[in-house]
C-alpha atoms as a PDB file:
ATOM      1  CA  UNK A   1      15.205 106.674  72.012  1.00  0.00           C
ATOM      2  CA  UNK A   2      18.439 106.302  73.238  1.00  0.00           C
ATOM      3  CA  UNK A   3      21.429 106.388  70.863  1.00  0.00           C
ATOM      4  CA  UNK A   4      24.308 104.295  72.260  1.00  0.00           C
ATOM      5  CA  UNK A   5      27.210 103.958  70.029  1.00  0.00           C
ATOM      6  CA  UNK A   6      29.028 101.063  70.231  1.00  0.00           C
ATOM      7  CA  UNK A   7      32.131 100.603  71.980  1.00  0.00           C
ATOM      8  CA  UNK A   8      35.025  99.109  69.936  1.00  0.00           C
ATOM      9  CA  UNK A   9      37.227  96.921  72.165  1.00  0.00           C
ATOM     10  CA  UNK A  10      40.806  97.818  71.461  1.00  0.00           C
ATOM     11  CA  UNK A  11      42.159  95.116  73.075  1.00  0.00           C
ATOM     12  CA  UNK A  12      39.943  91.917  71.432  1.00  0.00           C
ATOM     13  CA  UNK A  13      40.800  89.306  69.023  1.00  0.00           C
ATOM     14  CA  UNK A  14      38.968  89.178  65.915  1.00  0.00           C
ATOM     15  CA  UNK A  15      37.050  86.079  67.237  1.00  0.00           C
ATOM     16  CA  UNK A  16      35.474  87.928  69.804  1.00  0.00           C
ATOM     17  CA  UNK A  17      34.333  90.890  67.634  1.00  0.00           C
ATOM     18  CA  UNK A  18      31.281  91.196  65.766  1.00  0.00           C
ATOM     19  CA  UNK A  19      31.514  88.725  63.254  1.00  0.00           C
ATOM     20  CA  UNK A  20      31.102  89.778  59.412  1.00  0.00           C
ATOM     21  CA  UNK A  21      32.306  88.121  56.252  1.00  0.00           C
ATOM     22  CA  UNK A  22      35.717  89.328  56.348  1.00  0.00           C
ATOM     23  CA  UNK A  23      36.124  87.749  59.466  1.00  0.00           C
ATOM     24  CA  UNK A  24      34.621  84.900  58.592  1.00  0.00           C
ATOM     25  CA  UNK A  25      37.177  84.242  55.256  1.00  0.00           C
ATOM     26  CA  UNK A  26      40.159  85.158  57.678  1.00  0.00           C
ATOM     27  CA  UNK A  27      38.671  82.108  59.932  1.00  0.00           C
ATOM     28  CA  UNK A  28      38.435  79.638  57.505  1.00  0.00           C
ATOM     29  CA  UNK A  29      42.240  80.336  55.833  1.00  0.00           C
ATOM     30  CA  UNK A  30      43.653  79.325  59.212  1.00  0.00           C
ATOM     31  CA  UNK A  31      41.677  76.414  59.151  1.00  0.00           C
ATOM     32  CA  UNK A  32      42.352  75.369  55.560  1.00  0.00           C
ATOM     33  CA  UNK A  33      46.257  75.670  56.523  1.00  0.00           C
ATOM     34  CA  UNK A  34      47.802  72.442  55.747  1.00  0.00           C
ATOM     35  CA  UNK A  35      48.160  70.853  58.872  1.00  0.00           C
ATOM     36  CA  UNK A  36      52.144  70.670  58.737  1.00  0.00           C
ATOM     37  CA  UNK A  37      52.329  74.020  58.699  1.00  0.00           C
ATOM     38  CA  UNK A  38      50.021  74.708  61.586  1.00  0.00           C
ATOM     39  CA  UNK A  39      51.107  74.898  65.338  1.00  0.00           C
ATOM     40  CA  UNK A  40      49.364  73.266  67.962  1.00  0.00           C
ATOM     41  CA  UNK A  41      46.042  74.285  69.264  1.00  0.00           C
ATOM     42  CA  UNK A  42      48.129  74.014  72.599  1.00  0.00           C
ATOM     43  CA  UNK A  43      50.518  76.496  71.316  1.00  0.00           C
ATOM     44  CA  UNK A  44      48.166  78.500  69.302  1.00  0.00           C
ATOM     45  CA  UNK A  45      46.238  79.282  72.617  1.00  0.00           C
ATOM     46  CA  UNK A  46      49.204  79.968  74.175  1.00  0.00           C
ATOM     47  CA  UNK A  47      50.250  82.660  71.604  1.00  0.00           C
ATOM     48  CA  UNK A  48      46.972  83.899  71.768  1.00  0.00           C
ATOM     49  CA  UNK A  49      47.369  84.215  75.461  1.00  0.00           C
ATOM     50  CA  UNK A  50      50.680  86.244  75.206  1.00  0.00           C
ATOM     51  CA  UNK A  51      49.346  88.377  72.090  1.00  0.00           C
ATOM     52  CA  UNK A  52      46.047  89.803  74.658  1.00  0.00           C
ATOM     53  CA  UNK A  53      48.749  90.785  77.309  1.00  0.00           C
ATOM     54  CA  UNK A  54      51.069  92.428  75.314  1.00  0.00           C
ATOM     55  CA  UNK A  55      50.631  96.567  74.715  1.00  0.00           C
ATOM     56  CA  UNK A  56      50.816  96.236  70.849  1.00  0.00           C
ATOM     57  CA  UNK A  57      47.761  94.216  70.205  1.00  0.00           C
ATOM     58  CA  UNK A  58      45.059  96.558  68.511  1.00  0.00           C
ATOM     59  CA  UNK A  59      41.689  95.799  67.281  1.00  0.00           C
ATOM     60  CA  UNK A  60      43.227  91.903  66.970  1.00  0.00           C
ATOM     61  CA  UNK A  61      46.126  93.644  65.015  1.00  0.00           C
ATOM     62  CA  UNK A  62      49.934  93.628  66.219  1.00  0.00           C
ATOM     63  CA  UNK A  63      51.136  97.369  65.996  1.00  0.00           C
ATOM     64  CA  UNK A  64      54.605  95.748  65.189  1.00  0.00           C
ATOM     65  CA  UNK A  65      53.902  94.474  62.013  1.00  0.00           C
ATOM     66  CA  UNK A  66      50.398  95.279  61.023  1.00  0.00           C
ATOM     67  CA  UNK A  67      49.571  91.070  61.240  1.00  0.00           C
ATOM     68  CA  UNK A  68      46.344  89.955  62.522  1.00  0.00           C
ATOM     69  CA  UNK A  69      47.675  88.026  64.934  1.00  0.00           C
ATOM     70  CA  UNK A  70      45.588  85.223  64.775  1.00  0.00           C
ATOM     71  CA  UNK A  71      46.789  84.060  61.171  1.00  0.00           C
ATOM     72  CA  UNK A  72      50.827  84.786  61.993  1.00  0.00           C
ATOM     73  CA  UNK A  73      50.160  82.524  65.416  1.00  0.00           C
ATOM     74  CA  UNK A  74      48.600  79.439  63.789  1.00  0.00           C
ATOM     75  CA  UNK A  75      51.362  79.186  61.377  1.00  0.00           C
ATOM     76  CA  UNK A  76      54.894  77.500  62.622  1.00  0.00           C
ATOM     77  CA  UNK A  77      57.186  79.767  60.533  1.00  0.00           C
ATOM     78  CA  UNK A  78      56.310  82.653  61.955  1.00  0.00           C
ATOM     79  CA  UNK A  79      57.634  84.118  65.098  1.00  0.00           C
ATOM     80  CA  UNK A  80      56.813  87.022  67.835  1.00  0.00           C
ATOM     81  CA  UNK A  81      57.777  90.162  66.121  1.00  0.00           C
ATOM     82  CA  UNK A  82      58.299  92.176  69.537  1.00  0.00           C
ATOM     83  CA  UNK A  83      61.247  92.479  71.753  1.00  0.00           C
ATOM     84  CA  UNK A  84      60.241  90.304  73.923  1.00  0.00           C
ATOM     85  CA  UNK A  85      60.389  87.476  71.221  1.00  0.00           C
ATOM     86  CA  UNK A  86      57.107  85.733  73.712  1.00  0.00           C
ATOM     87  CA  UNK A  87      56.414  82.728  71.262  1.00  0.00           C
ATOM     88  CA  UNK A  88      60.039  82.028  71.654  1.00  0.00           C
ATOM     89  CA  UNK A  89      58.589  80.628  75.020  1.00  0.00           C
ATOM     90  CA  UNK A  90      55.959  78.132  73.185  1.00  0.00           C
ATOM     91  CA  UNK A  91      55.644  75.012  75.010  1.00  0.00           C
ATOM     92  CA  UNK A  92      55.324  72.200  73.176  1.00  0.00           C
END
């Protein structure tokens, strides 16, 4: 028997780890958001894009602020908390 540990990808969203309950509730919040406060799924992607490129995404977490980053970039009042300020370039 072989025993292979499983590798932990430090630079994944929570949607493409394992999936578990926690997960799972954190899922369903942003999609119970009311839809006024909700960015685009255009611009969501897009911040989603910027958040897997940048150095301070860990284990789907910014190392900023300690957000998952896939609640702060569905909602419209929040903002990039790097330097870099990269949702400031949103299109849409």
């Amino acid at each position: 028997m072989s025993s292979e540990k499983q590798r932990v990808c430090r630079k994944c969203l929570l949607r493409e780890m394992k999936e578990d309950d926690y997960f799972k509730t954190m899922r369903e919040y942003i999609q119970g958001l009311p839809e006024e406060d909700k960015v685009t799924d255009e611009v969501y992607e897009q911040r989603l894009k910027f958040c897997k490129e940048c150095e301070n995404l860990l284990n789907g977490m910014c190392r900023i602020c300690g957000c998952f980053v896939e609640m702060r970039a569905a909602m419209k009042v929040k903002s990039c908390p790097g330097v870099e300020k990269y949702w400031e370039r949103d299109i849409v």
